[in-house]
PDB file of N, CA and C in Angstrom:
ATOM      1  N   UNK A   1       1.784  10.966 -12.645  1.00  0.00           N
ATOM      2  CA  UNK A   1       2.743   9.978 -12.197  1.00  0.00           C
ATOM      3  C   UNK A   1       4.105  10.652 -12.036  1.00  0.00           C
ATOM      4  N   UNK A   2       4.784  10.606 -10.654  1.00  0.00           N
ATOM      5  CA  UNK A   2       6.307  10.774 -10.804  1.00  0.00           C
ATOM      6  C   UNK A   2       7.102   9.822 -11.127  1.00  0.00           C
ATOM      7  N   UNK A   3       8.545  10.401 -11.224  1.00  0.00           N
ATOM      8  CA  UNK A   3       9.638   9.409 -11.424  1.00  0.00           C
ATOM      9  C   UNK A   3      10.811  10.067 -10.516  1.00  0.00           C
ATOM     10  N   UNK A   4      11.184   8.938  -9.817  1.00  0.00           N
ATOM     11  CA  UNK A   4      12.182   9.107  -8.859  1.00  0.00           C
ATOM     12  C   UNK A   4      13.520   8.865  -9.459  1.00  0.00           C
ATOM     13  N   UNK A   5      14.578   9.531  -9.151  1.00  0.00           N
ATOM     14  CA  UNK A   5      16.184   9.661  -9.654  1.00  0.00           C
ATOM     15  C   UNK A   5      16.624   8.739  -8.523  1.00  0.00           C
ATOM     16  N   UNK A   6      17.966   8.288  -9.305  1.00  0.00           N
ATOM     17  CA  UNK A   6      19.254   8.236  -7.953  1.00  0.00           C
ATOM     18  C   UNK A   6      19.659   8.895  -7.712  1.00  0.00           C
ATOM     19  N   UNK A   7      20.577   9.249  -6.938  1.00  0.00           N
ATOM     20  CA  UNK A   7      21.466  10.229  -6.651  1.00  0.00           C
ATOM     21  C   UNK A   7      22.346  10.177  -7.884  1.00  0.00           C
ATOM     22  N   UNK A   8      23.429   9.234  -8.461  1.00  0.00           N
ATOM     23  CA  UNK A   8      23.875   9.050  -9.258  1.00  0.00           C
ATOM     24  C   UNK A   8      23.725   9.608 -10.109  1.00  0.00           C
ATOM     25  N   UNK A   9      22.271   9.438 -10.655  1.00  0.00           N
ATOM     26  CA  UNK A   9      21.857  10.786 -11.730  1.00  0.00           C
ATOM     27  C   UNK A   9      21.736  11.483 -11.969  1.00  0.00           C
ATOM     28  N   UNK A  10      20.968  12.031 -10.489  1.00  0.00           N
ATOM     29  CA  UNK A  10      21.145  13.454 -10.483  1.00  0.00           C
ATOM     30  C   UNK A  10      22.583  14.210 -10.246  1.00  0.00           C
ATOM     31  N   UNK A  11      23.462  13.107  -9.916  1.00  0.00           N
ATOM     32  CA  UNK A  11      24.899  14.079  -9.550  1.00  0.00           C
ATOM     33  C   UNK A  11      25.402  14.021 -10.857  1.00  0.00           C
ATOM     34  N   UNK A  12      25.182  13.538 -12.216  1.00  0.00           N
ATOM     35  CA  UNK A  12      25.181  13.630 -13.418  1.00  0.00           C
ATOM     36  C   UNK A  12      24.734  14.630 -13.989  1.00  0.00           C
ATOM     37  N   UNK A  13      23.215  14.461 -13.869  1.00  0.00           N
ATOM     38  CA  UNK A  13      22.581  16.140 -14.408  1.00  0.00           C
ATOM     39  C   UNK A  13      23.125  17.279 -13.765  1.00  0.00           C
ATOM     40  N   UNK A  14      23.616  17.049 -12.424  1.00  0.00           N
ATOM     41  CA  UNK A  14      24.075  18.157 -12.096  1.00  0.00           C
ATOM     42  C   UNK A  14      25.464  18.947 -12.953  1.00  0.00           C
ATOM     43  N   UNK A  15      26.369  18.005 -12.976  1.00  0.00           N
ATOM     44  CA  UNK A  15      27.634  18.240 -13.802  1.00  0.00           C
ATOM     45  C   UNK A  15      27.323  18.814 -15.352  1.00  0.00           C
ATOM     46  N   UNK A  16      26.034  17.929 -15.648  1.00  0.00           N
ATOM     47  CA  UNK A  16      25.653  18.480 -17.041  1.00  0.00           C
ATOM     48  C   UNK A  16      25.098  20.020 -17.369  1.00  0.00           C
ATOM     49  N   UNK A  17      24.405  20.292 -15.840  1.00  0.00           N
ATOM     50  CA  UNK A  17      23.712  21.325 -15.827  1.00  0.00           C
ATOM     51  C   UNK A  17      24.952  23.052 -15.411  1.00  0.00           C
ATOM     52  N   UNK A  18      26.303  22.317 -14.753  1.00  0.00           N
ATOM     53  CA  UNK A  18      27.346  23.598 -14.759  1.00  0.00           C
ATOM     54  C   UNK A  18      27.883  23.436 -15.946  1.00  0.00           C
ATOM     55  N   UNK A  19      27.865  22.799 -16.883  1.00  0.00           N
ATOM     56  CA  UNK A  19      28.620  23.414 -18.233  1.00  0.00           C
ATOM     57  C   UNK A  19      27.809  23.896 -19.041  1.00  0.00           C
ATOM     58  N   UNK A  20      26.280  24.416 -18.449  1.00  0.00           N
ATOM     59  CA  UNK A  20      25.501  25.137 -19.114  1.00  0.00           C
ATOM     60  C   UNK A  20      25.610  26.760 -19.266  1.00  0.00           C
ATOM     61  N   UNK A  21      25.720  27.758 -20.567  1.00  0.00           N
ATOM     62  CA  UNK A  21      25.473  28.777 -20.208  1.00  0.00           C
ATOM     63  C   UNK A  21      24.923  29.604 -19.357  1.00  0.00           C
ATOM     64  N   UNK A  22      24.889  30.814 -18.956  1.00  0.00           N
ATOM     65  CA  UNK A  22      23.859  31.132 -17.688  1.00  0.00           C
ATOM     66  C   UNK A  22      22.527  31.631 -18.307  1.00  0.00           C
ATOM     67  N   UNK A  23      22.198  31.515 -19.724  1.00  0.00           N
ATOM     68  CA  UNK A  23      20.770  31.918 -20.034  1.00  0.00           C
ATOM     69  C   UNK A  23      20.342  30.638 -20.627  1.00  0.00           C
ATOM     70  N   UNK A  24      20.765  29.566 -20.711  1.00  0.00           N
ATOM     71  CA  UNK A  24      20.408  28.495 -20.572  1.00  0.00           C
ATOM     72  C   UNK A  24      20.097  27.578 -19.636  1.00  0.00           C
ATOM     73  N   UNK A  25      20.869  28.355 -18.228  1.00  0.00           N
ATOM     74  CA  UNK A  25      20.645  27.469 -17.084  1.00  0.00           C
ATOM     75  C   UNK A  25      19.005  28.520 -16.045  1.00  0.00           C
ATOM     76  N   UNK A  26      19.341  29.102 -16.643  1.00  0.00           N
ATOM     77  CA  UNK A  26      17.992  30.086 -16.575  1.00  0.00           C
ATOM     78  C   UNK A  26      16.502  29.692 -16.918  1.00  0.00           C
ATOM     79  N   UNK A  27      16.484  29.662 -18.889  1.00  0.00           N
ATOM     80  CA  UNK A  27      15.704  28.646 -19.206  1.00  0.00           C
ATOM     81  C   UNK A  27      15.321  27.354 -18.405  1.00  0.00           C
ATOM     82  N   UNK A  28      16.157  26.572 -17.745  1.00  0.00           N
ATOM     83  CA  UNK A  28      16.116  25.092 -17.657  1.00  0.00           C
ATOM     84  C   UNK A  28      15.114  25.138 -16.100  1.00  0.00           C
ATOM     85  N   UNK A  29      15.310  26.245 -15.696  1.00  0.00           N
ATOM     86  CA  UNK A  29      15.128  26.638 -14.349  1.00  0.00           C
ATOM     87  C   UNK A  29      13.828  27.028 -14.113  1.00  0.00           C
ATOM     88  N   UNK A  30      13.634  28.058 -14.856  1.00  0.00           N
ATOM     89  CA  UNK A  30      11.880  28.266 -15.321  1.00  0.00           C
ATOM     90  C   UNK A  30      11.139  27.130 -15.478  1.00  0.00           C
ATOM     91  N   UNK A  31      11.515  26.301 -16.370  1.00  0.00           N
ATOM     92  CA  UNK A  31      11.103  25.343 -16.753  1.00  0.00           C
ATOM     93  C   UNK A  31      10.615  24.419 -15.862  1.00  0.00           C
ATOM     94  N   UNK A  32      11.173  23.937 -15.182  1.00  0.00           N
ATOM     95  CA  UNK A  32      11.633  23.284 -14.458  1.00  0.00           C
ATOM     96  C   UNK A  32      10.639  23.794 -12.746  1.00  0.00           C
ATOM     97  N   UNK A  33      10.480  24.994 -12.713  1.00  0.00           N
ATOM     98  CA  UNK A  33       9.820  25.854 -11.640  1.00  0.00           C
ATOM     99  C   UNK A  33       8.374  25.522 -12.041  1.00  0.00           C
ATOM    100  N   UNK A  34       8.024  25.966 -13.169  1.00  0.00           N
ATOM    101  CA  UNK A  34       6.797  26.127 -13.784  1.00  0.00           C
ATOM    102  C   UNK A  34       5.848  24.999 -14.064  1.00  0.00           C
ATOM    103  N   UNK A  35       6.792  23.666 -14.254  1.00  0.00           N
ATOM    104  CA  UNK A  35       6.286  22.287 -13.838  1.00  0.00           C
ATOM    105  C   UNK A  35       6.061  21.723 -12.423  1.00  0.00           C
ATOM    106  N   UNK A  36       7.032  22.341 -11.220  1.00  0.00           N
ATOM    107  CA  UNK A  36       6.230  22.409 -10.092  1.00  0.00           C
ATOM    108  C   UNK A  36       5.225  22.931  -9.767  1.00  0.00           C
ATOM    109  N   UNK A  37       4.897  23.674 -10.166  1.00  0.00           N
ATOM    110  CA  UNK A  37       3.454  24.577 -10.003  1.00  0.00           C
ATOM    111  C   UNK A  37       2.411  24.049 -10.448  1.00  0.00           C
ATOM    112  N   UNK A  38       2.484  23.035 -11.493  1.00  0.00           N
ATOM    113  CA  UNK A  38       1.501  21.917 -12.294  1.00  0.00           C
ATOM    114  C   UNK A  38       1.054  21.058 -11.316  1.00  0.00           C
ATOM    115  N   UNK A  39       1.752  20.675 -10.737  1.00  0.00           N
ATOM    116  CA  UNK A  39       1.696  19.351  -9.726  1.00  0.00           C
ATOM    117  C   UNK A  39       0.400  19.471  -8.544  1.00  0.00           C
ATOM    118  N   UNK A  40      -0.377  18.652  -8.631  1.00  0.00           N
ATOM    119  CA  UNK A  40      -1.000  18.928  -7.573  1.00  0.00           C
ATOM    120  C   UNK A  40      -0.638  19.008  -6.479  1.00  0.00           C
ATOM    121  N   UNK A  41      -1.313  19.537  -5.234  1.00  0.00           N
ATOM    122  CA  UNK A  41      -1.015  19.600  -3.971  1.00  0.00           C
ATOM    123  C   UNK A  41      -1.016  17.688  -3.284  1.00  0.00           C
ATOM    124  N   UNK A  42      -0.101  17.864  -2.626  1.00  0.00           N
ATOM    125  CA  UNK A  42      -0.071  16.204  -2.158  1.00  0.00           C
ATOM    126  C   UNK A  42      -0.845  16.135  -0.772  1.00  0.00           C
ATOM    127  N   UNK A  43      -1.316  15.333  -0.596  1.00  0.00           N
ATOM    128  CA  UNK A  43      -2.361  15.104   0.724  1.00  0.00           C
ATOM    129  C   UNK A  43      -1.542  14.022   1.510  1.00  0.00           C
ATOM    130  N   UNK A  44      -0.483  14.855   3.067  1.00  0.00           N
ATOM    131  CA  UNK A  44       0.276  14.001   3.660  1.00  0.00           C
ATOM    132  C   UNK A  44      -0.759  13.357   4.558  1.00  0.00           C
ATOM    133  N   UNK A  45      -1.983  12.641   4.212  1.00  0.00           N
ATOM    134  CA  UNK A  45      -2.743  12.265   5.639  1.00  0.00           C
ATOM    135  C   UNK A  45      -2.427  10.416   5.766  1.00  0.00           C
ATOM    136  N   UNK A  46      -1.993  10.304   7.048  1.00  0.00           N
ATOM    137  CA  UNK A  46      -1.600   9.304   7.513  1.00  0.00           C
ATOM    138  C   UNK A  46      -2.808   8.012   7.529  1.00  0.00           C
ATOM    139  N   UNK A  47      -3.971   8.379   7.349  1.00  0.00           N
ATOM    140  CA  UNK A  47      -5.499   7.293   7.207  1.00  0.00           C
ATOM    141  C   UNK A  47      -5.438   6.825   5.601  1.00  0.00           C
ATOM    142  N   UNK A  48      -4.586   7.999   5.132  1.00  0.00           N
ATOM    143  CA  UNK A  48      -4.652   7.320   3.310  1.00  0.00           C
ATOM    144  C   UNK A  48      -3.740   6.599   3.194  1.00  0.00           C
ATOM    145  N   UNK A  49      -2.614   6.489   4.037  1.00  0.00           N
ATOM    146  CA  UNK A  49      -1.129   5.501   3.589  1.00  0.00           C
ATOM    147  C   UNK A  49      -1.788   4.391   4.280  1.00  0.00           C
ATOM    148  N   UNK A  50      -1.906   4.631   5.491  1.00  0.00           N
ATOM    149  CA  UNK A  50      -2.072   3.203   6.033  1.00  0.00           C
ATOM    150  C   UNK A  50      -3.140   2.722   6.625  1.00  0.00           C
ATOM    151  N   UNK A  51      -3.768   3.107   6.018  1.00  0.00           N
ATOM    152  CA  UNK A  51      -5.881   2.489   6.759  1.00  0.00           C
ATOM    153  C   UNK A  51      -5.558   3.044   7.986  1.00  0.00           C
ATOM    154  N   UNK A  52      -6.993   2.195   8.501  1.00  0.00           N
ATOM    155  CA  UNK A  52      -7.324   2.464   9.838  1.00  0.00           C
ATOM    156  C   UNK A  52      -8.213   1.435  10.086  1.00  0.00           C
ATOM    157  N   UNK A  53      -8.464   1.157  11.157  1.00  0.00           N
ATOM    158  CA  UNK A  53      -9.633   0.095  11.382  1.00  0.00           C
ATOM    159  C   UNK A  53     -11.185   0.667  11.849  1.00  0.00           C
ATOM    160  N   UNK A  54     -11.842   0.317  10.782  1.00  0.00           N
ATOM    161  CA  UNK A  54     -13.474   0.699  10.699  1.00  0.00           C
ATOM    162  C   UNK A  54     -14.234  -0.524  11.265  1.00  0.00           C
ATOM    163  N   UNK A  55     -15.272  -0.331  12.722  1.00  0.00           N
ATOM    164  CA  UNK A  55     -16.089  -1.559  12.781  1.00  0.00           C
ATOM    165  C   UNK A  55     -16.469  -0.735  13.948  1.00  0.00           C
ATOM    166  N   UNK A  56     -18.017  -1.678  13.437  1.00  0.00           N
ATOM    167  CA  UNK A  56     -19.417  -0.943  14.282  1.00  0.00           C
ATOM    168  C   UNK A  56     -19.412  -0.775  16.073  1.00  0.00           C
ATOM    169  N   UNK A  57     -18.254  -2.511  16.574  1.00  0.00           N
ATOM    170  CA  UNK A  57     -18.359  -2.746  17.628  1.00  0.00           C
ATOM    171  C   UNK A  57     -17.721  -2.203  18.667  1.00  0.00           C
ATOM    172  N   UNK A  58     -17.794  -1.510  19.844  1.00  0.00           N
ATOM    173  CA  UNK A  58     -16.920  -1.545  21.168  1.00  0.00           C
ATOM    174  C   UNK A  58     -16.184  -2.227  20.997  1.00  0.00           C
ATOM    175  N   UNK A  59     -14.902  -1.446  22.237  1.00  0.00           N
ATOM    176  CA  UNK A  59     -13.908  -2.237  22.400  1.00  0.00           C
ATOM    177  C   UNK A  59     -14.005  -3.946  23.165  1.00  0.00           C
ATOM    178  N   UNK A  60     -14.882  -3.749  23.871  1.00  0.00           N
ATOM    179  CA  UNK A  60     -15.219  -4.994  24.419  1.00  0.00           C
ATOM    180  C   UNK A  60     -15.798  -6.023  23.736  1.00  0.00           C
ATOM    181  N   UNK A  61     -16.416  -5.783  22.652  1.00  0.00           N
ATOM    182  CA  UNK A  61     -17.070  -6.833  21.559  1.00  0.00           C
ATOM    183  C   UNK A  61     -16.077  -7.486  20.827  1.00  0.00           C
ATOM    184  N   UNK A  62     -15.155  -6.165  20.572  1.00  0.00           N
ATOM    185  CA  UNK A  62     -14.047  -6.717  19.796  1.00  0.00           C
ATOM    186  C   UNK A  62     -12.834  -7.623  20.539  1.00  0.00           C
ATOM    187  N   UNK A  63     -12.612  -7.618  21.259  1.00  0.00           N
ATOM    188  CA  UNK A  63     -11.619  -8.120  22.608  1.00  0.00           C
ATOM    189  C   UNK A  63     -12.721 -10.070  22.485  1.00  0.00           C
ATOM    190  N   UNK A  64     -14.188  -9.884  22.557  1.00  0.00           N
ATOM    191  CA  UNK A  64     -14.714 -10.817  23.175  1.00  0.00           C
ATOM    192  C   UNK A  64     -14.683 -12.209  21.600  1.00  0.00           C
ATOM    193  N   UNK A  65     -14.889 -11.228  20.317  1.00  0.00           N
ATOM    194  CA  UNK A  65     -14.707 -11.874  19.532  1.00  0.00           C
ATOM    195  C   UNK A  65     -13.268 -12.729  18.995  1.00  0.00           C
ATOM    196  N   UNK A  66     -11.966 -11.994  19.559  1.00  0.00           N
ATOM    197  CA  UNK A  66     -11.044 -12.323  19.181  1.00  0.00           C
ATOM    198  C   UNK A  66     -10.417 -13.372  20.449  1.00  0.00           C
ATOM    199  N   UNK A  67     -11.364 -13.343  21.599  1.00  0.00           N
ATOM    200  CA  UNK A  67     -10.633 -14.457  22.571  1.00  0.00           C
ATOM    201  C   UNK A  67     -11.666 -15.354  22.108  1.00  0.00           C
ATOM    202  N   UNK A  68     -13.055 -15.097  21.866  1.00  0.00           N
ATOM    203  CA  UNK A  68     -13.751 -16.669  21.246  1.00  0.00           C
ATOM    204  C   UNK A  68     -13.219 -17.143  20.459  1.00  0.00           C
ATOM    205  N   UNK A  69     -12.326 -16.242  19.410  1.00  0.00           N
ATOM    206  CA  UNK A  69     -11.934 -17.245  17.909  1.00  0.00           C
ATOM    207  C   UNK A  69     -10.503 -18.210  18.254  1.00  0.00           C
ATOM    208  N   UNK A  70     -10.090 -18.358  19.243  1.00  0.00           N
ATOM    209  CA  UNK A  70      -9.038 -18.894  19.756  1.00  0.00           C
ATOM    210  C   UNK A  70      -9.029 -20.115  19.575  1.00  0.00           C
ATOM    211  N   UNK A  71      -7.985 -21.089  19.466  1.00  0.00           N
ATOM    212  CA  UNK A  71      -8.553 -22.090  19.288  1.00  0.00           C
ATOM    213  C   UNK A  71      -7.227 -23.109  19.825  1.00  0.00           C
ATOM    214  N   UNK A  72      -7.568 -24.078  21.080  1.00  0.00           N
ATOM    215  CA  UNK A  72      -6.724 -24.504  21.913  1.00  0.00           C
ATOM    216  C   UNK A  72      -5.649 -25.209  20.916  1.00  0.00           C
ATOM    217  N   UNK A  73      -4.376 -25.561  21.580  1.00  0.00           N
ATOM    218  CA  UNK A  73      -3.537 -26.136  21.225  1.00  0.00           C
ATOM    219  C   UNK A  73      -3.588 -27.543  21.383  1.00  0.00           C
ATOM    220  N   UNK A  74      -3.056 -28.454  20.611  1.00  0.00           N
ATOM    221  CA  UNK A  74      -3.084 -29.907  21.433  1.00  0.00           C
ATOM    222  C   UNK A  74      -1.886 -30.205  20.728  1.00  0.00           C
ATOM    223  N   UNK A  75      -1.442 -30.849  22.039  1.00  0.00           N
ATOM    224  CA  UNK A  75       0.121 -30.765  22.418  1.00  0.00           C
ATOM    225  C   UNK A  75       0.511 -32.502  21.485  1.00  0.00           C
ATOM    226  N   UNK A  76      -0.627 -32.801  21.472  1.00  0.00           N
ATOM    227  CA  UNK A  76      -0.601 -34.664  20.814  1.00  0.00           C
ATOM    228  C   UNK A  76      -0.661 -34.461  19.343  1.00  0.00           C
ATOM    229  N   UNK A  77       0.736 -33.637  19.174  1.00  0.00           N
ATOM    230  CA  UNK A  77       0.470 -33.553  17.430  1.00  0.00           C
ATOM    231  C   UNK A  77       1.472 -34.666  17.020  1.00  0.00           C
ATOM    232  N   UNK A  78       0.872 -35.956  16.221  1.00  0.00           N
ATOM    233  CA  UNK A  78       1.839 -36.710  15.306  1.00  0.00           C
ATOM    234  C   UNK A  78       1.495 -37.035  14.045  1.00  0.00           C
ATOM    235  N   UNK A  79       3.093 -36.924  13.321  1.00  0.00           N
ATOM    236  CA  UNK A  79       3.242 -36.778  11.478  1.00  0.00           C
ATOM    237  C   UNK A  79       2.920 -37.603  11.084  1.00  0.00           C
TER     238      UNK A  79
END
């Protein structure tokens, strides 16, 4: 699981992170490197964010089913 910053915060850690020694900001850095390397690889594929549409039929089946399901208007609507 990640966790996302604000900017805010991070422009915090940042300030926190220049009044660090330089073999401390070293440490923090490794650290910090070495936990990216943990991370799995991320899979940018566009079928996993947002589906796709799966079905057995032609385009024409599908076209024929969605003008049958139509269903007229009647204009004599009273409350």
């Amino acid at each position: 699981m990640a966790i996302s910053f604000s900017d805010k915060f991070l422009n915090r850690l940042i300030s926190i992170f220049q009044l660090m020694d330089g073999k401390s900001k070293k440490t923090f850095l490794k650290k910090i490197l070495v936990s990216m390397n943990d991370l799995p690889p991320r899979k940018n594929n566009l079928d996993n964010v947002f589906g796709k549409w799966e079905d057995d039929r032609s385009t024409d089946e599908i076209i024929k089913s969605i003008v049958s399901s139509r269903v007229e208007k009647n204009s004599d609507i009273s409350f």
